[in-house]
PDB file of N, CA and C in Angstrom:
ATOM      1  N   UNK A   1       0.828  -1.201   0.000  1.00  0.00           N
ATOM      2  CA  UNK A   1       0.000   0.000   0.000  1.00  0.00           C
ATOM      3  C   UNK A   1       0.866   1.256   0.000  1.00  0.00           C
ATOM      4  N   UNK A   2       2.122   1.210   1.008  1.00  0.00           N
ATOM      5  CA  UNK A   2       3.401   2.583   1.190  1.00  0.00           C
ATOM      6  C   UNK A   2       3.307   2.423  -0.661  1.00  0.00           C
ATOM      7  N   UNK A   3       3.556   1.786  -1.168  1.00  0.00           N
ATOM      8  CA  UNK A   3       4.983   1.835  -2.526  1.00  0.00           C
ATOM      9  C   UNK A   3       3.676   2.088  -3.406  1.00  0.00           C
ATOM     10  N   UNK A   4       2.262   2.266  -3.509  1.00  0.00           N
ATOM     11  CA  UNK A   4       1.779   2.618  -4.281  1.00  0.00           C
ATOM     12  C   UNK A   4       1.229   4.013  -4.006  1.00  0.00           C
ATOM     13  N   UNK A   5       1.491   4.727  -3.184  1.00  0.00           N
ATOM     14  CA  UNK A   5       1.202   5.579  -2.544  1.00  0.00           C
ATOM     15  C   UNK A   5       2.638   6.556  -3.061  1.00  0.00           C
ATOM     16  N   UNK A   6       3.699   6.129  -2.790  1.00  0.00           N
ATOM     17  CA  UNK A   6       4.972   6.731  -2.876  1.00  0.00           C
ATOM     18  C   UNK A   6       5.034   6.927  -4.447  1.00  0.00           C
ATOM     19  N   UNK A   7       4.770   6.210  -5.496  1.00  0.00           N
ATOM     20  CA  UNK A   7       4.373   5.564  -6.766  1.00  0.00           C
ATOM     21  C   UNK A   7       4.170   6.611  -7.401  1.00  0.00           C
ATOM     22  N   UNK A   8       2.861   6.888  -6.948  1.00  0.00           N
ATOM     23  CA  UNK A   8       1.759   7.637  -7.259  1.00  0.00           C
ATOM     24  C   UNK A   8       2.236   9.467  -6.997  1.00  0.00           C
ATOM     25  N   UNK A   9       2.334   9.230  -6.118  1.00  0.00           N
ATOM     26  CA  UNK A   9       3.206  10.854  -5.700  1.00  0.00           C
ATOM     27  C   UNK A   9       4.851  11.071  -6.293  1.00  0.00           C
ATOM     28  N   UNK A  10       5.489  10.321  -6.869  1.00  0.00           N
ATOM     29  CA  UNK A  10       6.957  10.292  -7.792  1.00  0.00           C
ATOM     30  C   UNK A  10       6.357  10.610  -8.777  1.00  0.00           C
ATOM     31  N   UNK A  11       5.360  10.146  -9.269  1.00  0.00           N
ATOM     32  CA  UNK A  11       4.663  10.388 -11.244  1.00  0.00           C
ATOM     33  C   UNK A  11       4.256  11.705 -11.033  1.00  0.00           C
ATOM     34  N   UNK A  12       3.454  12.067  -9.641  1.00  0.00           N
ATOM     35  CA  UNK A  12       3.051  13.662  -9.786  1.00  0.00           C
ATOM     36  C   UNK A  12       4.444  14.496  -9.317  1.00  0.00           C
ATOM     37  N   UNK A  13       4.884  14.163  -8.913  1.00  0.00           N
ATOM     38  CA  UNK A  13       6.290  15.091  -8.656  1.00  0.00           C
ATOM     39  C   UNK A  13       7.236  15.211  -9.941  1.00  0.00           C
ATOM     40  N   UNK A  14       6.805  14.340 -11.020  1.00  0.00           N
ATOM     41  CA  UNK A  14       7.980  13.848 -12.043  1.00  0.00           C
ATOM     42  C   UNK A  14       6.852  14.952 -12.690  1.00  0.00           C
ATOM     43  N   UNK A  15       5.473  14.798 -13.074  1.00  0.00           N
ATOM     44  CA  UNK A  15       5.069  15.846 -14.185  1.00  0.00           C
ATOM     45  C   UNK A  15       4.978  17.309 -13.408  1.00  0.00           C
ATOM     46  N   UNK A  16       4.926  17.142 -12.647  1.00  0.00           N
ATOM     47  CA  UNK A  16       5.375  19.026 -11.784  1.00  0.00           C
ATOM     48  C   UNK A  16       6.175  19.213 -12.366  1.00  0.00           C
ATOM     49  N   UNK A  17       7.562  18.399 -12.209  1.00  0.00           N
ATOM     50  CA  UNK A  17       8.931  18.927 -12.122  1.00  0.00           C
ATOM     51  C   UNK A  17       9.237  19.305 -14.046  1.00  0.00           C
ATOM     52  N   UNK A  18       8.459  18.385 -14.877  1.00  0.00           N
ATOM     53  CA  UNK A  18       8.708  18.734 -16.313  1.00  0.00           C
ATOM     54  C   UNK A  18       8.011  19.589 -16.898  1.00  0.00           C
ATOM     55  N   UNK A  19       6.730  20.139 -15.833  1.00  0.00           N
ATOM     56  CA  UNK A  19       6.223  21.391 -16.756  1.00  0.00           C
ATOM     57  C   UNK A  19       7.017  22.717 -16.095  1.00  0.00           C
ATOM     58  N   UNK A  20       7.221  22.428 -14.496  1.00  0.00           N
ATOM     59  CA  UNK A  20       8.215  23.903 -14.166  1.00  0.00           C
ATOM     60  C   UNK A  20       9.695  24.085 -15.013  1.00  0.00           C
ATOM     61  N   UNK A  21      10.072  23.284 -15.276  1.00  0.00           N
ATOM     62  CA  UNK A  21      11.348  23.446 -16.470  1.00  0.00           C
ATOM     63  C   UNK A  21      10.456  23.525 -17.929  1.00  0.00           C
ATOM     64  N   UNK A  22      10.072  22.871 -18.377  1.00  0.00           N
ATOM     65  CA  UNK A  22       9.513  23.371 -19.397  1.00  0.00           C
ATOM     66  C   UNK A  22       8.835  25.318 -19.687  1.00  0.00           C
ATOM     67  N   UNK A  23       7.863  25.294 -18.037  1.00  0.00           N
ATOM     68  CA  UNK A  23       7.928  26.759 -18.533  1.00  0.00           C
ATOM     69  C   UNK A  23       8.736  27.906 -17.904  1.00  0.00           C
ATOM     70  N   UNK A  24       9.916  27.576 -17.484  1.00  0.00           N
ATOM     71  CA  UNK A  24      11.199  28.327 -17.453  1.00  0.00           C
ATOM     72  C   UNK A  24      11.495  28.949 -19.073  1.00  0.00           C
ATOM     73  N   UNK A  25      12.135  30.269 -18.740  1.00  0.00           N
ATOM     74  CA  UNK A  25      12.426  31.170 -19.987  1.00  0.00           C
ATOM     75  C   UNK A  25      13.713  30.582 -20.230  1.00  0.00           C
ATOM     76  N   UNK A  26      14.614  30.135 -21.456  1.00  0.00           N
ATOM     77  CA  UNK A  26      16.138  29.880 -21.904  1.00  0.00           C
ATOM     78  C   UNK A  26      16.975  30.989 -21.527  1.00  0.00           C
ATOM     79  N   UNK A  27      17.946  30.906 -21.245  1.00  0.00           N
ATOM     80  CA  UNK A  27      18.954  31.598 -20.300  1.00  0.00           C
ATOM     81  C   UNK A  27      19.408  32.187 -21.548  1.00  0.00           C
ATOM     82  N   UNK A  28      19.251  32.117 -22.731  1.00  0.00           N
ATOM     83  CA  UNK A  28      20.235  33.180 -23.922  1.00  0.00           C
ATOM     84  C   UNK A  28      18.917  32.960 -24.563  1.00  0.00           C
ATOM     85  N   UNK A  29      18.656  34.212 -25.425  1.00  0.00           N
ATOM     86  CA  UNK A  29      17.624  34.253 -26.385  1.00  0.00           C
ATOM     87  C   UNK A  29      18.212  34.040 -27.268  1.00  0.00           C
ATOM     88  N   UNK A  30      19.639  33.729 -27.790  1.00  0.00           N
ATOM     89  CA  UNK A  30      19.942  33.923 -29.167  1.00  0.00           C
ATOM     90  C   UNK A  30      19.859  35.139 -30.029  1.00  0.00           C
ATOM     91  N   UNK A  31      19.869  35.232 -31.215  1.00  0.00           N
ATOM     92  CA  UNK A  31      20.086  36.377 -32.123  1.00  0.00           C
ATOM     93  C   UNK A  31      18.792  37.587 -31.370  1.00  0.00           C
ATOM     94  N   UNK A  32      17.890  37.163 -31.165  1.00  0.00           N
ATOM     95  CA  UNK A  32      16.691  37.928 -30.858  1.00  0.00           C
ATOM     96  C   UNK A  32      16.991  39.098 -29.316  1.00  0.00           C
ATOM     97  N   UNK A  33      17.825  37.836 -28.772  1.00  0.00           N
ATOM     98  CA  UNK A  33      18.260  38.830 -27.569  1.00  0.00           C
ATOM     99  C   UNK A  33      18.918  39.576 -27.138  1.00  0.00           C
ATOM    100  N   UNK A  34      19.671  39.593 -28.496  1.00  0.00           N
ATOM    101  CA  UNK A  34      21.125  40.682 -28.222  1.00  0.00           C
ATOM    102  C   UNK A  34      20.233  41.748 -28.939  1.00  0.00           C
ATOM    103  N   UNK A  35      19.220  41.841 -29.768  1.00  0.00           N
ATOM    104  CA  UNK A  35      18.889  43.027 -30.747  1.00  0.00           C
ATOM    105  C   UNK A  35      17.824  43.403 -29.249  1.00  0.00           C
ATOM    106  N   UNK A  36      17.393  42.605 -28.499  1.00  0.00           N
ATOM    107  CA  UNK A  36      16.099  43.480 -27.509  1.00  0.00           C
ATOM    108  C   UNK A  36      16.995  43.850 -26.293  1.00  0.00           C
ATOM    109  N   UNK A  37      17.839  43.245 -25.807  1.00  0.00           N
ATOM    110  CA  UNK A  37      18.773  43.896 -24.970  1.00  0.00           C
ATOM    111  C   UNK A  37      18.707  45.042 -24.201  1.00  0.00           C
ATOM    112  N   UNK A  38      18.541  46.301 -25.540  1.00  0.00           N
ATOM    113  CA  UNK A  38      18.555  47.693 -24.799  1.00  0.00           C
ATOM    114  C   UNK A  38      17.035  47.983 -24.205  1.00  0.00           C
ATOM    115  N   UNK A  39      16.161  46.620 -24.683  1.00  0.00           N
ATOM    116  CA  UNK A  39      15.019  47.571 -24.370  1.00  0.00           C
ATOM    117  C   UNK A  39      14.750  46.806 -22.957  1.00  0.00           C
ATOM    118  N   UNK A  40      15.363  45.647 -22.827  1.00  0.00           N
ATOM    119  CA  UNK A  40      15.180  45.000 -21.369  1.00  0.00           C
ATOM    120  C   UNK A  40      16.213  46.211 -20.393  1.00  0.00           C
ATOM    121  N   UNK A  41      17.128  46.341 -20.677  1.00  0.00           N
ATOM    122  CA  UNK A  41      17.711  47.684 -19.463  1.00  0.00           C
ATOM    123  C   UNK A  41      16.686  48.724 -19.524  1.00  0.00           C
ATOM    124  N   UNK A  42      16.328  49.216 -20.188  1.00  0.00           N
ATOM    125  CA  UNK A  42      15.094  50.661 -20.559  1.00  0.00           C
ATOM    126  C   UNK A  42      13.849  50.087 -19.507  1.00  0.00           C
ATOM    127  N   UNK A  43      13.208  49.104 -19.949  1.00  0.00           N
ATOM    128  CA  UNK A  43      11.764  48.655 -19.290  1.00  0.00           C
ATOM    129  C   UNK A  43      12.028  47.604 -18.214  1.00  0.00           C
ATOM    130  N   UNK A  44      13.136  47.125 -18.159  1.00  0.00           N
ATOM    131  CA  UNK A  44      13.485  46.151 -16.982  1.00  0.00           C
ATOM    132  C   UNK A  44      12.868  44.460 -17.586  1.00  0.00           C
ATOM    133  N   UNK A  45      13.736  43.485 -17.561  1.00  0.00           N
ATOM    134  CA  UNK A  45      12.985  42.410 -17.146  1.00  0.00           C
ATOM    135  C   UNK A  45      11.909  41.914 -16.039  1.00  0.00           C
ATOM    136  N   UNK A  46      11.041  41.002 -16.163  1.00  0.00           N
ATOM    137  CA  UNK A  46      10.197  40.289 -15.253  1.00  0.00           C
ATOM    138  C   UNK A  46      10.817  38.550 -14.998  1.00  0.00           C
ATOM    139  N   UNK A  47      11.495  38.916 -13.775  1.00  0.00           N
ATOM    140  CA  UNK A  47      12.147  38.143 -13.070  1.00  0.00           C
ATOM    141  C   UNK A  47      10.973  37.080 -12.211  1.00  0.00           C
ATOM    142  N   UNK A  48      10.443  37.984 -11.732  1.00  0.00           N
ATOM    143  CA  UNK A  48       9.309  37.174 -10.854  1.00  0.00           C
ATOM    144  C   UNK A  48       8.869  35.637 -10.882  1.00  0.00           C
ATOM    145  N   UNK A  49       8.779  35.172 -12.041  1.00  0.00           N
ATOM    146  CA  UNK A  49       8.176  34.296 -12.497  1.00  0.00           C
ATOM    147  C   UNK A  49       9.048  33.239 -12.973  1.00  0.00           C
ATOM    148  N   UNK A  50      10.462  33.468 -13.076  1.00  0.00           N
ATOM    149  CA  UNK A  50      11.488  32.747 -13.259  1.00  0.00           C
ATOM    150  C   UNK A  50      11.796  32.490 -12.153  1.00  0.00           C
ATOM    151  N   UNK A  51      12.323  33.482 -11.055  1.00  0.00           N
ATOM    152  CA  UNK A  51      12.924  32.758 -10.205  1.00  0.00           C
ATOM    153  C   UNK A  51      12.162  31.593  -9.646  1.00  0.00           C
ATOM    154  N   UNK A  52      10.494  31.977  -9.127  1.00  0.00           N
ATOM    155  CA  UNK A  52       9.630  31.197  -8.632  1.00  0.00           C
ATOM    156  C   UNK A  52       9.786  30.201  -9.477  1.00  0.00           C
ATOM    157  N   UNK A  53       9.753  29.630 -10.995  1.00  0.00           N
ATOM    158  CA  UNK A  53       9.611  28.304 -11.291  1.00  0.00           C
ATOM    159  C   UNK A  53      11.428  27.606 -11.250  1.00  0.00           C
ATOM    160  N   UNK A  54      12.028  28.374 -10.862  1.00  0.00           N
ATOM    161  CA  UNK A  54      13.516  27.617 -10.730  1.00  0.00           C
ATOM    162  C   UNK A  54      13.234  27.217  -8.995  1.00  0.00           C
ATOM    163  N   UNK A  55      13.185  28.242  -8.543  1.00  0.00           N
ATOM    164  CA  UNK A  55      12.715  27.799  -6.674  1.00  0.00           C
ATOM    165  C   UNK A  55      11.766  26.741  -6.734  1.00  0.00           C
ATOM    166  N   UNK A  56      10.695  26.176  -7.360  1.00  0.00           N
ATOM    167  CA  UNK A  56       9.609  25.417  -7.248  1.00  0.00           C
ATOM    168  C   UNK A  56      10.304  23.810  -8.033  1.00  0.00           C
ATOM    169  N   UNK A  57      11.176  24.017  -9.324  1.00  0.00           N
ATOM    170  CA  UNK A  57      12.019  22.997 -10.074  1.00  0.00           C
ATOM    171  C   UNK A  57      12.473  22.838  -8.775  1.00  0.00           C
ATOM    172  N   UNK A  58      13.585  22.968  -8.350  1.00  0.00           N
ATOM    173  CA  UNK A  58      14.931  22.640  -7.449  1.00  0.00           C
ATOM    174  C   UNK A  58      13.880  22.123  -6.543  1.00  0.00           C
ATOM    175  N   UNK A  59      12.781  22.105  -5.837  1.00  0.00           N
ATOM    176  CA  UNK A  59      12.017  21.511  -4.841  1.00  0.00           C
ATOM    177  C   UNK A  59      11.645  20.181  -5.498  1.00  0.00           C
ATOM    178  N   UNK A  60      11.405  20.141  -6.280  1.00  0.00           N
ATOM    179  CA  UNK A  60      10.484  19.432  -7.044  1.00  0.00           C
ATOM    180  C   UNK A  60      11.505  18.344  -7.372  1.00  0.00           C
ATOM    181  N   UNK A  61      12.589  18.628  -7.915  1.00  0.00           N
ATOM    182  CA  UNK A  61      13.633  17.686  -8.164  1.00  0.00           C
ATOM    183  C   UNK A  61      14.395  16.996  -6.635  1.00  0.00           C
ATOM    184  N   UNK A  62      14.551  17.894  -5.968  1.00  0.00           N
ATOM    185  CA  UNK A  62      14.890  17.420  -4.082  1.00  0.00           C
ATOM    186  C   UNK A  62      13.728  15.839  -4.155  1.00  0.00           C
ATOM    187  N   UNK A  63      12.953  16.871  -4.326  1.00  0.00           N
ATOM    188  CA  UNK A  63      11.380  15.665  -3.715  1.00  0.00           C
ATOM    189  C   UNK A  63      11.570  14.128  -5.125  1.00  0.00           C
ATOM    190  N   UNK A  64      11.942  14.547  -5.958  1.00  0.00           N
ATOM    191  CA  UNK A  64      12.251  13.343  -6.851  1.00  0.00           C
ATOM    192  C   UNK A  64      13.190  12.457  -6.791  1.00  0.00           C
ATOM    193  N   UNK A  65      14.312  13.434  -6.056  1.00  0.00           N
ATOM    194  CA  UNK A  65      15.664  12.030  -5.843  1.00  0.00           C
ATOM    195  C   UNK A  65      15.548  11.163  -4.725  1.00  0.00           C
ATOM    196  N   UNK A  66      15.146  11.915  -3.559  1.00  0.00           N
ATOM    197  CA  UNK A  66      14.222  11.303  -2.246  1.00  0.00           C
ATOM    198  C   UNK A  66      13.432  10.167  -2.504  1.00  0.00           C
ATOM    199  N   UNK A  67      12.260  10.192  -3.293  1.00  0.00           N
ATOM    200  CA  UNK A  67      11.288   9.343  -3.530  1.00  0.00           C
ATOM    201  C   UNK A  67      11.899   8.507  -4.339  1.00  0.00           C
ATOM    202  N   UNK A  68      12.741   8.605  -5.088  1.00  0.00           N
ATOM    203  CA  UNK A  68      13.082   7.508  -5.774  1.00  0.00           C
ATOM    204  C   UNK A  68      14.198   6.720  -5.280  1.00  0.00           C
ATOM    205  N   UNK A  69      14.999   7.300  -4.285  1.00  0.00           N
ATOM    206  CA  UNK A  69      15.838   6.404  -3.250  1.00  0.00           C
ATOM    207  C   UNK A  69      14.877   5.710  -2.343  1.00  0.00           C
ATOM    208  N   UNK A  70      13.806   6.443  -2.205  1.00  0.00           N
ATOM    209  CA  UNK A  70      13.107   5.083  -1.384  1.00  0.00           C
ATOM    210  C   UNK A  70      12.645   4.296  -1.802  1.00  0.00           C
ATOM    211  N   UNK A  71      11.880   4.381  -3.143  1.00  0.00           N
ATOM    212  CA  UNK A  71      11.342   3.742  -3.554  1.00  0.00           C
ATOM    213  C   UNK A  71      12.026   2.257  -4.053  1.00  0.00           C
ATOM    214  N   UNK A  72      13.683   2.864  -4.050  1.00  0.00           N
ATOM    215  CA  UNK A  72      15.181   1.836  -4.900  1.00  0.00           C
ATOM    216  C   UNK A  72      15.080   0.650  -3.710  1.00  0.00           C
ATOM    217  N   UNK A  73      15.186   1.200  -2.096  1.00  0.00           N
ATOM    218  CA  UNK A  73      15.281   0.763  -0.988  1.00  0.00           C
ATOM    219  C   UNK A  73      14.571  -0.451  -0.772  1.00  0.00           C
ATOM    220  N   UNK A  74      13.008  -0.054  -1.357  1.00  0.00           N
ATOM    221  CA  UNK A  74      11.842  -1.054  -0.822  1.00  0.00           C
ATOM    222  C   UNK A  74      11.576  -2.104  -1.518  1.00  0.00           C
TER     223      UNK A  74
END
């Protein structure tokens, strides 16, 4: 009953963890980002929402290596 329970909560921790990286912004825009550049110093980036899904990933992945060492254990 534990290991289907633990199971069950690794699959939801595994699709958390691939849509918060998935909707993380790419760390270089490429050609596009060197031409908008001046206008992110001018109007500022929106950070907000990145850091929170990198803070929420890094949890999410903690909670995945955990569960799956126990799960290796049992």
């Amino acid at each position: 009953m534990l290991k289907i329970i633990l199971t069950t909560l690794q699959v939801l921790v595994s699709l958390g963890l691939i849509s918060t990286v998935l909707l993380q912004s790419g760390r270089s825009a490429g050609l596009s980002g060197s031409i908008a550049g001046g206008a992110e110093a001018i109007f500022g980036k929106k950070k907000g929402m990145d850091e929170l899904f990198s803070r929420v990933s890094t949890v999410l992945a903690i909670l995945f290596m955990l569960l799956t060492l126990t799960l290796a254990l049992m």
